[in-house]
Protein backbone atom coordinates (compact mmCIF):
# COMPACT_ATOMS: atom_id res chain seq x y z
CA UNK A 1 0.00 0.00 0.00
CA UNK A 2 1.45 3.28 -0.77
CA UNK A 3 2.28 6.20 1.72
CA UNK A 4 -0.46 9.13 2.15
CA UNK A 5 0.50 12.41 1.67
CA UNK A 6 -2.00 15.44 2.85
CA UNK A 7 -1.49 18.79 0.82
CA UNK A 8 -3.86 21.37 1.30
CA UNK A 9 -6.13 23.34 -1.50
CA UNK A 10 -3.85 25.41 -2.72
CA UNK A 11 -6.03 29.11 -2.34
CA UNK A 12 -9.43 29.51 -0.87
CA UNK A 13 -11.87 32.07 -2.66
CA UNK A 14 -12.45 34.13 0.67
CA UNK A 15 -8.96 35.59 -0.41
CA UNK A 16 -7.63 34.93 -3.75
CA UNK A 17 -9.43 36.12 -6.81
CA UNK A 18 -10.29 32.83 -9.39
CA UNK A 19 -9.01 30.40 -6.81
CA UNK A 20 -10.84 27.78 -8.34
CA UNK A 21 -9.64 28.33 -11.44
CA UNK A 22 -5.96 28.52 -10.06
CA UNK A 23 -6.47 25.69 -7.82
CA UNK A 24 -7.84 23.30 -11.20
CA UNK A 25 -5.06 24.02 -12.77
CA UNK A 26 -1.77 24.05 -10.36
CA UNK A 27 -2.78 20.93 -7.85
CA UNK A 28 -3.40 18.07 -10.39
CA UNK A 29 0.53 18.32 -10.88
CA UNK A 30 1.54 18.43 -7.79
CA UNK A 31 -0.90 15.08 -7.33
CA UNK A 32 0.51 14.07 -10.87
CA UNK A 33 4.17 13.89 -9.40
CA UNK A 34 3.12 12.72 -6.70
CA UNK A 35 1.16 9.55 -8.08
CA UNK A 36 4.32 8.76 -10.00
CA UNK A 37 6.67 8.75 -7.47
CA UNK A 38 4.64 6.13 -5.56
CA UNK A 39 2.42 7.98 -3.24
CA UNK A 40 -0.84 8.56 -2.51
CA UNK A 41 -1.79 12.54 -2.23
CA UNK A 42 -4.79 13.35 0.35
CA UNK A 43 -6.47 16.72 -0.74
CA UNK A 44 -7.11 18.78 2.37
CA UNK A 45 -10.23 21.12 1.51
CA UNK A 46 -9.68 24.54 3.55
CA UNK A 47 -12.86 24.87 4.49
CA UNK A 48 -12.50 21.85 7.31
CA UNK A 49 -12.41 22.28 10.75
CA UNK A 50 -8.95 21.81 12.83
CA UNK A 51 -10.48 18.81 14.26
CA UNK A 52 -11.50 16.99 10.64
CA UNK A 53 -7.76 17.85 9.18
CA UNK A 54 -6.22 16.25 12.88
CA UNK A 55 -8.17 12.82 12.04
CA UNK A 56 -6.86 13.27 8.37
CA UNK A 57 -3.07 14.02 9.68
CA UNK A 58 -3.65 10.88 11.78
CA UNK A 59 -3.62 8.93 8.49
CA UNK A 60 -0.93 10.63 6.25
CA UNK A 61 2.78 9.56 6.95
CA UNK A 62 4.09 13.20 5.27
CA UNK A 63 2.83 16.84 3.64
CA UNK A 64 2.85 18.69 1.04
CA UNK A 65 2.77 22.20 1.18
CA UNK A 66 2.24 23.45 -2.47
CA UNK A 67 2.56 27.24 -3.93
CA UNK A 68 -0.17 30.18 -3.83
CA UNK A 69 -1.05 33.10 -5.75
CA UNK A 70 -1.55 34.68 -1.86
CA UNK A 71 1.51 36.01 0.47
CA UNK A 72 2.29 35.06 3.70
CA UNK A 73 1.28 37.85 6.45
CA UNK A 74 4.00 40.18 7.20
CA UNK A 75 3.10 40.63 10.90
CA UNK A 76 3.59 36.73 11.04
CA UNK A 77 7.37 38.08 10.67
CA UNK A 78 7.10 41.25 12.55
CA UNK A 79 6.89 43.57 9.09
CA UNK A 80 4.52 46.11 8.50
CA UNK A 81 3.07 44.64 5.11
CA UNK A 82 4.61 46.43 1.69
CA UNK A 83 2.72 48.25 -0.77
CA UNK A 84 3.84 45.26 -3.39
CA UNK A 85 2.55 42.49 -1.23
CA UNK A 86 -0.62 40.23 -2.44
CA UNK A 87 -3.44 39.56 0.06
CA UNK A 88 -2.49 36.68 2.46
CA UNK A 89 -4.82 33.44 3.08
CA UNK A 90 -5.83 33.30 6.45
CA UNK A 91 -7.49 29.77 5.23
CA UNK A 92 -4.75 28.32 3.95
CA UNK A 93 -2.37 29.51 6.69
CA UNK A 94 -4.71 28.23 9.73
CA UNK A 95 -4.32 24.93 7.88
CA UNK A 96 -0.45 25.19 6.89
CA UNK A 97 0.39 25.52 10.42
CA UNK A 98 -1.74 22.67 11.68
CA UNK A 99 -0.14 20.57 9.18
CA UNK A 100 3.34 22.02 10.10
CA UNK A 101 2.91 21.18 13.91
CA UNK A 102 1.52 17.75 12.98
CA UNK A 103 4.75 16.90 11.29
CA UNK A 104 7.35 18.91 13.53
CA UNK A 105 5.93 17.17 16.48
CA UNK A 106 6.14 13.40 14.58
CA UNK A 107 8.88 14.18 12.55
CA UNK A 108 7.17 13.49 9.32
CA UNK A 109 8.68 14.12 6.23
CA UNK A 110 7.75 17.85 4.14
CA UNK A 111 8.16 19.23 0.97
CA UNK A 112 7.27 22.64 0.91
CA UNK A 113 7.02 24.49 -2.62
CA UNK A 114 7.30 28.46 -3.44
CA UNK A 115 4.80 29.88 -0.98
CA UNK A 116 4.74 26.57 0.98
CA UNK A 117 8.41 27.26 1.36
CA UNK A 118 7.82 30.95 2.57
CA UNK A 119 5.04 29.45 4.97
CA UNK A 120 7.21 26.66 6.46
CA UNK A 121 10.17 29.21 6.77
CA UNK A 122 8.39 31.69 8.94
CA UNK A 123 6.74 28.72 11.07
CA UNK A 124 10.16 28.34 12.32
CA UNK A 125 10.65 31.99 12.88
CA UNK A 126 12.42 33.06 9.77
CA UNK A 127 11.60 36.26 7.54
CA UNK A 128 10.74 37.00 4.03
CA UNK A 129 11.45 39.23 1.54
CA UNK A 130 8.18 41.14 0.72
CA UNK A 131 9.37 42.09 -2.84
CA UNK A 132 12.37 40.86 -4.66
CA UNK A 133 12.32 43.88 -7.61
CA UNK A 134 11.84 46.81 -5.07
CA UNK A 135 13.74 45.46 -2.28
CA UNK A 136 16.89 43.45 -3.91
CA UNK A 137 16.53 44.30 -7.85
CA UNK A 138 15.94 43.58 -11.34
CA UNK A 139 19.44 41.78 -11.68
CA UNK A 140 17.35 38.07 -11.95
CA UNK A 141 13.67 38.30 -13.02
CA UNK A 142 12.16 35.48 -10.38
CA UNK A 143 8.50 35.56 -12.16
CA UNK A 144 8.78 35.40 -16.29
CA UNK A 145 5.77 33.52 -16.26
CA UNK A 146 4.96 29.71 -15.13
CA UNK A 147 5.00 28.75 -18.83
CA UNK A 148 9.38 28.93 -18.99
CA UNK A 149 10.89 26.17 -17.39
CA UNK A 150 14.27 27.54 -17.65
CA UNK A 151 14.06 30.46 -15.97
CA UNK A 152 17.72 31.16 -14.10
CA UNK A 153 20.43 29.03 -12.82
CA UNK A 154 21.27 28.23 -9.10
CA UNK A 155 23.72 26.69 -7.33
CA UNK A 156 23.10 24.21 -4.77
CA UNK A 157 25.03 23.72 -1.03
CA UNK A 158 27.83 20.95 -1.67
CA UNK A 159 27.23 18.11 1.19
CA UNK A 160 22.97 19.15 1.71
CA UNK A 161 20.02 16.69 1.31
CA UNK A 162 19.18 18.74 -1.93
CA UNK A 163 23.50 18.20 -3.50
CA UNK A 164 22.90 14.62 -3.55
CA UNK A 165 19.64 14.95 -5.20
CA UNK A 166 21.18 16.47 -8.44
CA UNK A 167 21.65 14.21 -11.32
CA UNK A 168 25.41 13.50 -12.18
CA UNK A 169 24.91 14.38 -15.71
CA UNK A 170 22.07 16.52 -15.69
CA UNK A 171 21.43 18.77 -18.78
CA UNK A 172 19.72 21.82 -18.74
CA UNK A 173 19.76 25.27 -20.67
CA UNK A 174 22.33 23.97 -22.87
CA UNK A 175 25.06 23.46 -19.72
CA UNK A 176 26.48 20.39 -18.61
CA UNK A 177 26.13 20.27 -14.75
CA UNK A 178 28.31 17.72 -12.27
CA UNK A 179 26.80 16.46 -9.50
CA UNK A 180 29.75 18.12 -7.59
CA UNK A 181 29.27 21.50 -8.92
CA UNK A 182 25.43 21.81 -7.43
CA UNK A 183 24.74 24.24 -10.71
CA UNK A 184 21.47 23.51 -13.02
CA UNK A 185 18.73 26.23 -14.37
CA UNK A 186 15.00 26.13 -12.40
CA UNK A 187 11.61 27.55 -13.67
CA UNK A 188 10.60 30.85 -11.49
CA UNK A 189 7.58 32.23 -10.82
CA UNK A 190 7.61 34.40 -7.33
CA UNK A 191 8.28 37.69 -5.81
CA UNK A 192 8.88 37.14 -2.21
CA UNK A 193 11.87 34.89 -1.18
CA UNK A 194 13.27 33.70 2.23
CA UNK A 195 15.12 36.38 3.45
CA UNK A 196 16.47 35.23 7.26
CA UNK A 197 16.21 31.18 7.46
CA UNK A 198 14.21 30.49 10.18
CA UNK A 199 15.48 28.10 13.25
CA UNK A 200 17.80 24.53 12.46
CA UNK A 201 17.31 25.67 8.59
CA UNK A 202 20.40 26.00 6.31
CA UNK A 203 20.27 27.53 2.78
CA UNK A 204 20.69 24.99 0.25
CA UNK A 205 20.60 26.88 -3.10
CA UNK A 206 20.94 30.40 -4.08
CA UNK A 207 20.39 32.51 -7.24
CA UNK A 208 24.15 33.32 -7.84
CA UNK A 209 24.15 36.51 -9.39
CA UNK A 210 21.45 38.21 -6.63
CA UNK A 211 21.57 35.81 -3.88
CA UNK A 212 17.74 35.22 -3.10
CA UNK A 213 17.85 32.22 -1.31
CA UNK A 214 16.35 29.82 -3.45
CA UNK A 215 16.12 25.95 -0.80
CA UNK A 216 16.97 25.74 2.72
CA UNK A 217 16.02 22.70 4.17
CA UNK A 218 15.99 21.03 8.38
CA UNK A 219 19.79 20.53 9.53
CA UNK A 220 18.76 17.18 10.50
CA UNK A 221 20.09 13.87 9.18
CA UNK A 222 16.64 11.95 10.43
CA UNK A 223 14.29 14.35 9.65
CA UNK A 224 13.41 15.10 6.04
CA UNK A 225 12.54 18.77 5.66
CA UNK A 226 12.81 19.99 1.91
CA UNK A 227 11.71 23.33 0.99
CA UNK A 228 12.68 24.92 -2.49
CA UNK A 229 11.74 28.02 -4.42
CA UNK A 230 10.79 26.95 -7.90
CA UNK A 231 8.04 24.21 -8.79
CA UNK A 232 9.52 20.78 -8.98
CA UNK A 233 5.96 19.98 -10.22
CA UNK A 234 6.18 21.86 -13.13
CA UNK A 235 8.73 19.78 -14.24
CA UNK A 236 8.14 15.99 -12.91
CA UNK A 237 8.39 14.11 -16.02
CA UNK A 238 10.48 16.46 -17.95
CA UNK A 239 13.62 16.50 -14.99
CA UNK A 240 15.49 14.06 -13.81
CA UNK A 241 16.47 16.35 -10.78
CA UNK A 242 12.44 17.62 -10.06
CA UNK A 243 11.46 13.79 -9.92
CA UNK A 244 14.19 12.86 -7.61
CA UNK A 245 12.60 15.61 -5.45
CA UNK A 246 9.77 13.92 -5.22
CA UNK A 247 11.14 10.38 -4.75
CA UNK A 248 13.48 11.51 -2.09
CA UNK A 249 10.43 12.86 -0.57
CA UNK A 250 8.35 9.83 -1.51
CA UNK A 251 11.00 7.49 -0.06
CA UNK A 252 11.21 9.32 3.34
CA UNK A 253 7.53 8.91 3.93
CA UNK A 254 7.81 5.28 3.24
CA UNK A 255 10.56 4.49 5.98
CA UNK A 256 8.67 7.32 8.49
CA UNK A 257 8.24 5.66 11.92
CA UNK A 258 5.78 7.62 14.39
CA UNK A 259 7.63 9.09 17.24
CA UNK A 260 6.43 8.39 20.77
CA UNK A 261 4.77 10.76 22.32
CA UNK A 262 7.38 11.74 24.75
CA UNK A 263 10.10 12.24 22.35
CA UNK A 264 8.14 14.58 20.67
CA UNK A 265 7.23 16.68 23.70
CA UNK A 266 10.80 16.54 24.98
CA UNK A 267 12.66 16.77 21.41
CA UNK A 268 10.29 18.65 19.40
């Protein structure tokens, strides 16, 4: 039987404009890659109460936390919110964080994607950048559209969970990339980036020429915690390095082992 992953509705229509018609099209491939790398995904609707998504976080041995059209709330980082900023998703973040302390306190594997990333990185205290082109520049454009799927290169962390993920011969944009090297082009399609990492997270890629952080990911060796800028999704049966994401992620869910409950009181 397969693992069960929960991911949550992407937007909810309280706050984002045409959320259905953004959530029809962007969660079928995140439930695409996640079908082919071996898991079954569990939809959470936003609309259920804390106590419905518990019993379905009972069931799931890892989450998903997928991108969003809304922003994160800037007083969740102690920022007064900038002009530039979209409308956060009090929906989507009530369930975010319910799904983040589900799998903090169990240690159960997470990938978090674009916003997802932003969401998990202020759950653990870290800050954002509001708006990459008025507050770092137009050096890298971080949102040509969803449609380009080599957008601008990174480079990845030698030695991090994500290094060992890259193919050794991967090809992309033209440029032969080593394994060793941790350099490959992403898609891009966001305007707020991590900007402080928040706690026991390391920065495992950056944009090289501006430096947005563009991964950071758990300093833990037992605990799979993958967050990443880009959409991996996008991508799944085109890149060899976007489906080892997944299967990394996949794979981690598989061998998850509940904690007890005292570990995760005294260790969480």
């Amino acid at each position: 039987m397969s693992v069960h992953i929960a991911i949550p509705e992407p937007t909810s229509p309280q706050s984002v404009k045409d959320s259905s018609a953004y959530n029809l099209r962007s969660l079928p491939q995140y439930l695409h890659s996640l079908i082919s790398a071996g898991a079954t995904p569990i939809p959470i609707p936003l609309h259920e109460s804390p106590q419905r998504v518990a019993k379905i976080l009972s069931t799931v041995q890892g989450i998903l936390l997928p991108g969003s059209p809304a922003d994160i709330d800037p007083q969740k980082y102690g920022e007064a919110r900038n002009p530039h900023s979209a409308d956060p998703d009090p929906a989507r973040a009530a369930v975010d964080e319910l799904l983040l302390q589900d799998a903090f306190n169990l240690h159960k594997p997470i990938l978090a994607i674009c916003q997802g990333a932003q969401a998990l990185n202020t759950w653990c205290n870290g800050t954002l950048i509001q708006d990459i082109p008025t507050q770092v520049g137009m050096e890298i454009d971080h949102a040509p559209g969803r449609t380009l799927l080599e957008a601008h290169a990174v480079d990845v962390t030698p030695g991090t969970r994500l290094a060992a993920l890259i193919p050794r011969h991967a090809h992309t944009n033209g440029h032969s990339e080593d394994e060793n090297l941790g350099h490959l082009y992403i898609n891009s399609s966001h305007h707020q980036a991590i900007r402080t990492p928040g706690d026991n997270l390391i920065v495992s890629a950056v944009s090289p020429l501006d430096k947005v952080i563009e991964a950071v990911e758990l300093a833990s060796p037992i605990h799979f915690v993958l967050a990443v800028q880009w959409h991996p999704e996008r991508t799944y049966d085109a890149s060899a390095f976007s489906r080892n994401i997944f299967h990394a992620f996949v794979h981690a869910a598989e061998t998850w082992k509940p904690r007890r409950i005292e570990e995760s009181v005294l260790h969480a």
